[in-house]
PDB file of N, CA and C in Angstrom:
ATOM      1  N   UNK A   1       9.618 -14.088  17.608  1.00  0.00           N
ATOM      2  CA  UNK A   1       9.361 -13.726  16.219  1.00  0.00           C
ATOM      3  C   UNK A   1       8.998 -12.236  16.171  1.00  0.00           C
ATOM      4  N   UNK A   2       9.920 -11.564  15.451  1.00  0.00           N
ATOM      5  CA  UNK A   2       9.211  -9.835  15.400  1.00  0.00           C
ATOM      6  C   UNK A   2       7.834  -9.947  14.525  1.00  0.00           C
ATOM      7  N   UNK A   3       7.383  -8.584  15.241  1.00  0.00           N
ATOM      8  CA  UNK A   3       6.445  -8.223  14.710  1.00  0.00           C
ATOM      9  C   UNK A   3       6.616  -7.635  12.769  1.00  0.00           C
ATOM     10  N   UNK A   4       5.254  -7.815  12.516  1.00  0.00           N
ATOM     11  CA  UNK A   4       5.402  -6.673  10.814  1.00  0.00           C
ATOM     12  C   UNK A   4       6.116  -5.488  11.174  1.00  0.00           C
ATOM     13  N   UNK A   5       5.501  -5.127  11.977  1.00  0.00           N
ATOM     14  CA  UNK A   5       5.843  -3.503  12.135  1.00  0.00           C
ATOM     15  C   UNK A   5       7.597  -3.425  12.424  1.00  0.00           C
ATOM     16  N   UNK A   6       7.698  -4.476  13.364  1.00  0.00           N
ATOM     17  CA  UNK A   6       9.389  -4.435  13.884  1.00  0.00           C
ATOM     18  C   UNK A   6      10.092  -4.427  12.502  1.00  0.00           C
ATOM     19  N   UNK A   7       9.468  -5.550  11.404  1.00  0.00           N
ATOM     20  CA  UNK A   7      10.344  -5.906  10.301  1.00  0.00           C
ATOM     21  C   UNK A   7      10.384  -5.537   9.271  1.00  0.00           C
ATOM     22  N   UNK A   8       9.294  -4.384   9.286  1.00  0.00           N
ATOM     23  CA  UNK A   8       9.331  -3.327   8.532  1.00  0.00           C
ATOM     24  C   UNK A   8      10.493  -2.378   8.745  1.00  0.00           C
ATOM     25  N   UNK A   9      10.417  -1.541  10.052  1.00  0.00           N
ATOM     26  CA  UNK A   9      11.453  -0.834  10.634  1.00  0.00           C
ATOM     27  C   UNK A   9      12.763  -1.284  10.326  1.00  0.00           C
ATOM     28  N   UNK A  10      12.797  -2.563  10.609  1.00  0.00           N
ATOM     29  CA  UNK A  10      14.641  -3.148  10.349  1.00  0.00           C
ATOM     30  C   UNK A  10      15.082  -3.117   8.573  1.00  0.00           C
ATOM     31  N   UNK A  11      13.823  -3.275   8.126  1.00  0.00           N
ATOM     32  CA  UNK A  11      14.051  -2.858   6.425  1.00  0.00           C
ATOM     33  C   UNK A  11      14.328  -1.851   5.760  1.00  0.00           C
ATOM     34  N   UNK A  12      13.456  -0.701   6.792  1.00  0.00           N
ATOM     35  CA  UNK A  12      13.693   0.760   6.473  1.00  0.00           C
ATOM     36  C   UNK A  12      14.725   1.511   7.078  1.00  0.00           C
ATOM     37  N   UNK A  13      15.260   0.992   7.779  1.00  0.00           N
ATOM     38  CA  UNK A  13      16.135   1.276   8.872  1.00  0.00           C
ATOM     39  C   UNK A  13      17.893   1.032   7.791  1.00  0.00           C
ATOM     40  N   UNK A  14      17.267  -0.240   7.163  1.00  0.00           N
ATOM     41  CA  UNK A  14      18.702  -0.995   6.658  1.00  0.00           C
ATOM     42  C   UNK A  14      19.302  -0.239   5.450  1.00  0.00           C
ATOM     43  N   UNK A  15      18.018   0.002   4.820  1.00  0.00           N
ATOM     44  CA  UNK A  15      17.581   1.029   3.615  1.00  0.00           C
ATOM     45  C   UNK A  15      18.959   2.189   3.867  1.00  0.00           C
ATOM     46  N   UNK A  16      18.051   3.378   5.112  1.00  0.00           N
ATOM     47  CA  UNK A  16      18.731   4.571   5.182  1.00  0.00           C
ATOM     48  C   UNK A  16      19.984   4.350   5.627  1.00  0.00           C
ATOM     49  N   UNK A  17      20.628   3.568   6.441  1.00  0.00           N
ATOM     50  CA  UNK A  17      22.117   3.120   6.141  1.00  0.00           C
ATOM     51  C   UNK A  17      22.789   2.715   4.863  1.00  0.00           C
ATOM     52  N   UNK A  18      22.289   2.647   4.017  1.00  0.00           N
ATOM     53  CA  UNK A  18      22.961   2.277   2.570  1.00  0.00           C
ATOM     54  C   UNK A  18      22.982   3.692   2.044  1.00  0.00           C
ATOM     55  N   UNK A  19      22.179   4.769   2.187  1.00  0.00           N
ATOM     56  CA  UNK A  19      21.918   5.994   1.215  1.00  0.00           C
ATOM     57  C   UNK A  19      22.468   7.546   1.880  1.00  0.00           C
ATOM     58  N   UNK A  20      22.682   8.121   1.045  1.00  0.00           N
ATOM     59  CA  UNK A  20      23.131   9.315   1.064  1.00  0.00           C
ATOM     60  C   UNK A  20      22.153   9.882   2.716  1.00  0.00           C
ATOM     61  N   UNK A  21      22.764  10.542   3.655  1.00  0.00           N
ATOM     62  CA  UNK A  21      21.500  11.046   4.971  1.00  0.00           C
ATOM     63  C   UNK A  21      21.002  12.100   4.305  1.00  0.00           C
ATOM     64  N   UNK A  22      21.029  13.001   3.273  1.00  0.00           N
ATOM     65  CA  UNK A  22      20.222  13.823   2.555  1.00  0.00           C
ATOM     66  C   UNK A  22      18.896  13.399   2.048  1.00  0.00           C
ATOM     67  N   UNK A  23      18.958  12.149   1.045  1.00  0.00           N
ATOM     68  CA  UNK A  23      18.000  11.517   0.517  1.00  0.00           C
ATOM     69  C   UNK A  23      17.426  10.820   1.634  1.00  0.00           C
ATOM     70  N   UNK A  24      17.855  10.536   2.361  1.00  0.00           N
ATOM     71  CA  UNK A  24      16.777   9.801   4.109  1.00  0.00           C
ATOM     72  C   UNK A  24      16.099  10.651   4.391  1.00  0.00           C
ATOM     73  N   UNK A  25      16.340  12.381   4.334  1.00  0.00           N
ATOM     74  CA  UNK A  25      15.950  13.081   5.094  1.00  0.00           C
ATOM     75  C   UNK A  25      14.716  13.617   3.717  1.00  0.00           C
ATOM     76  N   UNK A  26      15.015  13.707   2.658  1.00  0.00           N
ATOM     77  CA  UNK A  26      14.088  13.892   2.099  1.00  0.00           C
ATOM     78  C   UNK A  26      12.966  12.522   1.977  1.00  0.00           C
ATOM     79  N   UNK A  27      12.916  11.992   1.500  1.00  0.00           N
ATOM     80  CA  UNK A  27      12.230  10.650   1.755  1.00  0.00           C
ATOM     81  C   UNK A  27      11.151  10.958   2.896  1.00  0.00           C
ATOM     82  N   UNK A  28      11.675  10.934   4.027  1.00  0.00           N
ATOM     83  CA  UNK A  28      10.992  11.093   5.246  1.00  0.00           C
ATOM     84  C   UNK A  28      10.198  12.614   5.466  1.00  0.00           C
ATOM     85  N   UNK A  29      10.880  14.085   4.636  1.00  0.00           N
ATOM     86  CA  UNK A  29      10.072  14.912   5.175  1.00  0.00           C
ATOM     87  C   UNK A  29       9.035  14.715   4.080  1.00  0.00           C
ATOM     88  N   UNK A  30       8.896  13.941   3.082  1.00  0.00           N
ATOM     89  CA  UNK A  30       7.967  13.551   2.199  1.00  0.00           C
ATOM     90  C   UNK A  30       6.903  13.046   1.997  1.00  0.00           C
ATOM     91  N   UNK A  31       7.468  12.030   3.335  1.00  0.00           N
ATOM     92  CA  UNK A  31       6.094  10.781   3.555  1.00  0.00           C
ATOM     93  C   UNK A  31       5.612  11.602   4.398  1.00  0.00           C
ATOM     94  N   UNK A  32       6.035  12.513   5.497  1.00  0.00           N
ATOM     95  CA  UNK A  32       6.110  13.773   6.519  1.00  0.00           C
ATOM     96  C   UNK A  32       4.742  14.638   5.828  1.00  0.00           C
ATOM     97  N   UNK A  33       4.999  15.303   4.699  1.00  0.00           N
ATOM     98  CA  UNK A  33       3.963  15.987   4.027  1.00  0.00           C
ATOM     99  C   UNK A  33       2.732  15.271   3.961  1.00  0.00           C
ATOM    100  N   UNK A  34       3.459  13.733   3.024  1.00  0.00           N
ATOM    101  CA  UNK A  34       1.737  13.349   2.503  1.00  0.00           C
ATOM    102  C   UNK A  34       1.157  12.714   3.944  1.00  0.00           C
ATOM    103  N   UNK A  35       1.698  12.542   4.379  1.00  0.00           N
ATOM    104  CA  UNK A  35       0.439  12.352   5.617  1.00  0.00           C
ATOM    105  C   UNK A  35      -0.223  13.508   6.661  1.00  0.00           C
ATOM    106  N   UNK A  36       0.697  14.784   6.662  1.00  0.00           N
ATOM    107  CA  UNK A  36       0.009  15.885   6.739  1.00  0.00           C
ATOM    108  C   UNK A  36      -1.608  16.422   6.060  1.00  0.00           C
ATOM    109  N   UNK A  37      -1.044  16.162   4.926  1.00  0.00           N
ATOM    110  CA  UNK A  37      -2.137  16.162   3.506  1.00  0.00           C
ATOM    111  C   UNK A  37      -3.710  15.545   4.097  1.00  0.00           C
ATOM    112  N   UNK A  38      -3.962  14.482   4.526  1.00  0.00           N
ATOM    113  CA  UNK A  38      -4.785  14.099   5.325  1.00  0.00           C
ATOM    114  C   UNK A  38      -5.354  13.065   4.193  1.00  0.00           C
ATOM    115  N   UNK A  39      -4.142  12.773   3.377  1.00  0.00           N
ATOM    116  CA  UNK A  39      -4.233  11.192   2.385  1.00  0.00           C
ATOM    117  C   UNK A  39      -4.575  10.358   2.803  1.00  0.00           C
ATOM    118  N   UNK A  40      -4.534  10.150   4.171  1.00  0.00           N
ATOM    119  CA  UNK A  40      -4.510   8.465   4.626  1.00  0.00           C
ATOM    120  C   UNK A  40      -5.629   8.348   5.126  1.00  0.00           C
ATOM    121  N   UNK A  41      -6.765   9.690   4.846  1.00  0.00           N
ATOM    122  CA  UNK A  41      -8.227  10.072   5.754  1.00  0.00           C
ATOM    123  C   UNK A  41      -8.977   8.850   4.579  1.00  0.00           C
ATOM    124  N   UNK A  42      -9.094   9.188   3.079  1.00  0.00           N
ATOM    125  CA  UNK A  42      -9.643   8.438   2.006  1.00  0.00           C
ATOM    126  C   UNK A  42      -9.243   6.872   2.088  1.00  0.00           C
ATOM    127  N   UNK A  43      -8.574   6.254   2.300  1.00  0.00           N
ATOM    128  CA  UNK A  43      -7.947   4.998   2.056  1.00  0.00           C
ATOM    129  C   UNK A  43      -9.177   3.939   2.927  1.00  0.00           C
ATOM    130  N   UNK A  44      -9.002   2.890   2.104  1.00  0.00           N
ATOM    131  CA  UNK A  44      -9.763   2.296   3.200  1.00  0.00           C
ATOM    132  C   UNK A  44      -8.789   1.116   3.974  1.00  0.00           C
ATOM    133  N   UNK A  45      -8.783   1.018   5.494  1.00  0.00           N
ATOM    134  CA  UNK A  45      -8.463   0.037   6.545  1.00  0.00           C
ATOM    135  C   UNK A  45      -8.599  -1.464   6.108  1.00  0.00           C
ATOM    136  N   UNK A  46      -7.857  -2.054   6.703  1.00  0.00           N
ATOM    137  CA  UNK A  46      -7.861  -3.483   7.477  1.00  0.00           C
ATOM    138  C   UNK A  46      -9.190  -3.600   7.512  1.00  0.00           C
ATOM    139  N   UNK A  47     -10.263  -4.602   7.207  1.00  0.00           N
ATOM    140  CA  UNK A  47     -11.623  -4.846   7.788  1.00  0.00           C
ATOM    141  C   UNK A  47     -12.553  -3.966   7.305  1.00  0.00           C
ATOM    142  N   UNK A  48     -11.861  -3.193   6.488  1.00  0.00           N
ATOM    143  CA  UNK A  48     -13.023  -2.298   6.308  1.00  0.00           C
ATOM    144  C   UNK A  48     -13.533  -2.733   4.928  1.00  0.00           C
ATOM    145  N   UNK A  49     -14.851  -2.679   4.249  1.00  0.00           N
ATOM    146  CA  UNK A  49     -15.864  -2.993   3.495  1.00  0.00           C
ATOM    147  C   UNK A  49     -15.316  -2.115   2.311  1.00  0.00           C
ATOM    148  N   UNK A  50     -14.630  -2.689   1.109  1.00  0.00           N
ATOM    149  CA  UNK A  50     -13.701  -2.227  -0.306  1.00  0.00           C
ATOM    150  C   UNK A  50     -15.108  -1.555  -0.713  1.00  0.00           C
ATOM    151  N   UNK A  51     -14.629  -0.592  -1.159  1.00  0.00           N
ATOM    152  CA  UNK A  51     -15.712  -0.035  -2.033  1.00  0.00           C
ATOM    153  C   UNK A  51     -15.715  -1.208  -3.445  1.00  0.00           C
ATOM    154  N   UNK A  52     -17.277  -1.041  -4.280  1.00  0.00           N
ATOM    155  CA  UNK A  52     -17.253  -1.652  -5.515  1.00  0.00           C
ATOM    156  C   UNK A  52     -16.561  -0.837  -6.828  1.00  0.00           C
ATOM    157  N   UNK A  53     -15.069  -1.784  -7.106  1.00  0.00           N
ATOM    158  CA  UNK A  53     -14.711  -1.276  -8.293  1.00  0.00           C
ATOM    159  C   UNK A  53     -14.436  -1.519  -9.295  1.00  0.00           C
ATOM    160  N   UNK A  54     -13.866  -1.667 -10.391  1.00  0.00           N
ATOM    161  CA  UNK A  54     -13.639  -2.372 -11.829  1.00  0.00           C
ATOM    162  C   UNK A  54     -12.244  -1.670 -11.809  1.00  0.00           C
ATOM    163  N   UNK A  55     -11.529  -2.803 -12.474  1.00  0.00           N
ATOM    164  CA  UNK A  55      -9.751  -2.275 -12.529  1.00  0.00           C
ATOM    165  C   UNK A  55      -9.406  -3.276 -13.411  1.00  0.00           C
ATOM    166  N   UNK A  56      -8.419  -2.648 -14.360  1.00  0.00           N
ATOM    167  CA  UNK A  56      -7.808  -3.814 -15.549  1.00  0.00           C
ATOM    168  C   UNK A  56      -7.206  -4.688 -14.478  1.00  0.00           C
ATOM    169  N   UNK A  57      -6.622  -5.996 -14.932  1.00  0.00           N
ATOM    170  CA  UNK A  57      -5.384  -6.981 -14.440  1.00  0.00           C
ATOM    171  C   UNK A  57      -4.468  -6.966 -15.128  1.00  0.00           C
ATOM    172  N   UNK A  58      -3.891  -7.871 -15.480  1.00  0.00           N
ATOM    173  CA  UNK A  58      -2.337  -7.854 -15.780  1.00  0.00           C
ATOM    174  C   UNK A  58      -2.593  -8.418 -17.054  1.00  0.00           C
ATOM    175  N   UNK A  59      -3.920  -8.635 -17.639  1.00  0.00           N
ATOM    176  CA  UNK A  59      -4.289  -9.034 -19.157  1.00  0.00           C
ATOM    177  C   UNK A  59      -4.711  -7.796 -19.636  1.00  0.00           C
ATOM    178  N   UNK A  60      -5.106  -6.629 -18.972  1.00  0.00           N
ATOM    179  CA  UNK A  60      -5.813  -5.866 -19.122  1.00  0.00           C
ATOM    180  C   UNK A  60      -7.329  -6.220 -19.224  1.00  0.00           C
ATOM    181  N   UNK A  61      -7.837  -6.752 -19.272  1.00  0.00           N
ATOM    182  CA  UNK A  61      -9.511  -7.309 -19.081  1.00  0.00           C
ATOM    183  C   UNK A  61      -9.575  -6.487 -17.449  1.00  0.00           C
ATOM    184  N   UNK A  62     -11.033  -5.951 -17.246  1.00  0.00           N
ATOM    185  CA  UNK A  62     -11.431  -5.238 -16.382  1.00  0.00           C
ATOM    186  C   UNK A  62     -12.207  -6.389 -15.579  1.00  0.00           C
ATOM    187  N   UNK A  63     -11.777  -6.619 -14.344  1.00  0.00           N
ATOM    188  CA  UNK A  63     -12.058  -7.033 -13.455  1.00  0.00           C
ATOM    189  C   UNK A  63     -12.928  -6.413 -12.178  1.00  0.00           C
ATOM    190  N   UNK A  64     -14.051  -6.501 -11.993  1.00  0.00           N
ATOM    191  CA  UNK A  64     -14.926  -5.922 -11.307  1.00  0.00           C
ATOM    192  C   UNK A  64     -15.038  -6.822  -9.694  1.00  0.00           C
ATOM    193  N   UNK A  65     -15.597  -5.913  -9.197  1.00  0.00           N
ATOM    194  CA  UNK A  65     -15.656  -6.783  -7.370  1.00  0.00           C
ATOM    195  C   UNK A  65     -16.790  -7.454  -7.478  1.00  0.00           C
ATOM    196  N   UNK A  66     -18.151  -6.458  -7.949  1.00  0.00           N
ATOM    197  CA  UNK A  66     -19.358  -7.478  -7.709  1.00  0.00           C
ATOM    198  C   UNK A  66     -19.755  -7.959  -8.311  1.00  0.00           C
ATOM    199  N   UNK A  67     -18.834  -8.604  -9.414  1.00  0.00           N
ATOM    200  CA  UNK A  67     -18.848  -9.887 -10.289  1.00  0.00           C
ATOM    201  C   UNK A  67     -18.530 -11.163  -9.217  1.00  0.00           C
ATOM    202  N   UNK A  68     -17.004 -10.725  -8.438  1.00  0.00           N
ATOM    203  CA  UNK A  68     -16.392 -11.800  -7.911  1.00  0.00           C
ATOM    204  C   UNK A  68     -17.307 -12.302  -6.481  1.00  0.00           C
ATOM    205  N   UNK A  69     -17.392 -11.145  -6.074  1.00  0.00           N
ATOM    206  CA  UNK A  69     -18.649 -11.685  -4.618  1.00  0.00           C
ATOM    207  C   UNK A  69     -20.022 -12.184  -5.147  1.00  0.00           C
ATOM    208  N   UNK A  70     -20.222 -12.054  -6.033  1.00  0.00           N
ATOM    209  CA  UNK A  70     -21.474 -12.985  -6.540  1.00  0.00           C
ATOM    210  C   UNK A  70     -21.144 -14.699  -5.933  1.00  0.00           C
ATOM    211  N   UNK A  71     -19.902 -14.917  -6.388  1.00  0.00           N
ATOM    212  CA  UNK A  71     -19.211 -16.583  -6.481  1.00  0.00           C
ATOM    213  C   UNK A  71     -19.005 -16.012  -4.873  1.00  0.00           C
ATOM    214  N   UNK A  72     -18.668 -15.263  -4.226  1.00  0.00           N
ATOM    215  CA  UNK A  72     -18.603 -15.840  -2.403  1.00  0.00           C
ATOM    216  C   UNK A  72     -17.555 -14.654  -2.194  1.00  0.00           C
ATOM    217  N   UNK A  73     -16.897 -14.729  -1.111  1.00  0.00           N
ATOM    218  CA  UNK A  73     -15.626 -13.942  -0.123  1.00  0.00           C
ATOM    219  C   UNK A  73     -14.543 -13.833  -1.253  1.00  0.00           C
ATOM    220  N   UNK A  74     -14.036 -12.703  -0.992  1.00  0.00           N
ATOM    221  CA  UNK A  74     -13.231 -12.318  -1.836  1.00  0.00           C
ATOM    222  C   UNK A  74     -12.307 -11.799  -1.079  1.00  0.00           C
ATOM    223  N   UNK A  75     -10.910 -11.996  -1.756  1.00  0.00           N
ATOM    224  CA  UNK A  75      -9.596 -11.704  -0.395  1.00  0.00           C
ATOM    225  C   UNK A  75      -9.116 -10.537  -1.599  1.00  0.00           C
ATOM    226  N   UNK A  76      -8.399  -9.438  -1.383  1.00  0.00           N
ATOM    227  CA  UNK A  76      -7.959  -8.546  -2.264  1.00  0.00           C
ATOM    228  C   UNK A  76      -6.538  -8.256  -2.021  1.00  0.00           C
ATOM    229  N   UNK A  77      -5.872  -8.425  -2.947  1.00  0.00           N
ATOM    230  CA  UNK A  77      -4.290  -8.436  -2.722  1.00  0.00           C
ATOM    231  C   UNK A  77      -3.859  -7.220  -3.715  1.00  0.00           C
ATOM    232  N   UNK A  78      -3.274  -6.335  -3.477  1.00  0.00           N
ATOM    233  CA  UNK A  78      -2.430  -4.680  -4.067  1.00  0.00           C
ATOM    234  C   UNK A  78      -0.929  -5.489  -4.271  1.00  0.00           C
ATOM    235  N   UNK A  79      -0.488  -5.120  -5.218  1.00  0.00           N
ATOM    236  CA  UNK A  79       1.137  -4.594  -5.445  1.00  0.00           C
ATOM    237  C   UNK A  79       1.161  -3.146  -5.986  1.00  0.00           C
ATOM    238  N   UNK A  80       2.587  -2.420  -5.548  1.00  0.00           N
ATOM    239  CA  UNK A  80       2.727  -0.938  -6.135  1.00  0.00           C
ATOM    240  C   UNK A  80       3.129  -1.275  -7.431  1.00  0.00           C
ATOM    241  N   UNK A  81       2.274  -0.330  -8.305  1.00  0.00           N
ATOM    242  CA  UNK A  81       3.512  -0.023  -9.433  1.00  0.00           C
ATOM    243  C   UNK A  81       3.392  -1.393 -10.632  1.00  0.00           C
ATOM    244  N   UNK A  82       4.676  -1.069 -11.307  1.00  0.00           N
ATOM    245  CA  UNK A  82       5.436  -1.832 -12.452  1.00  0.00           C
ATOM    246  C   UNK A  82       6.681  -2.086 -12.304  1.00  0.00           C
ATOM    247  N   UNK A  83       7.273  -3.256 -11.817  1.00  0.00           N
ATOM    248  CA  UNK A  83       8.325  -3.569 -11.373  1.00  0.00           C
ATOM    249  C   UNK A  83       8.969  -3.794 -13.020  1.00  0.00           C
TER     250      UNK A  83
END
């Protein structure tokens, strides 16, 4: 069974075979920059302790963290964007 990481690669991999090698190459000196930038210093890790925050949902009602850990463990799931 591959790994995430492997099946990530075979996704991104499958990606830049479909697209122009210009737009691959930009793409990449892009992600190239922002991680230069030292973006990925702020973010928080795997395991690491979410800061407390309040964020609309998908009703827009603001949903707070230390409302939800009051009631116990809380698992936190991200999607990008607006599909």
């Amino acid at each position: 069974m591959p790994t995430l990481a492997e099946t990530l690669d075979r996704i991104r991999d499958a990606g830049a075979a479909k697209r122009d090698p210009a737009v691959t190459a930009v793409l990449r000196s892009c992600t190239a920059d922002l991680a230069a930038s030292g973006i990925m210093d702020g973010i928080v890790k795997a395991g690491d302790r979410a800061p407390l925050f309040a964020r609309p949902n998908l009703e827009h009602r603001t949903v707070r963290l230390a409302r939800l850990l009051a009631d116990g463990p809380v698992v936190l799931s991200f999607f990008r964007g607006r599909w």
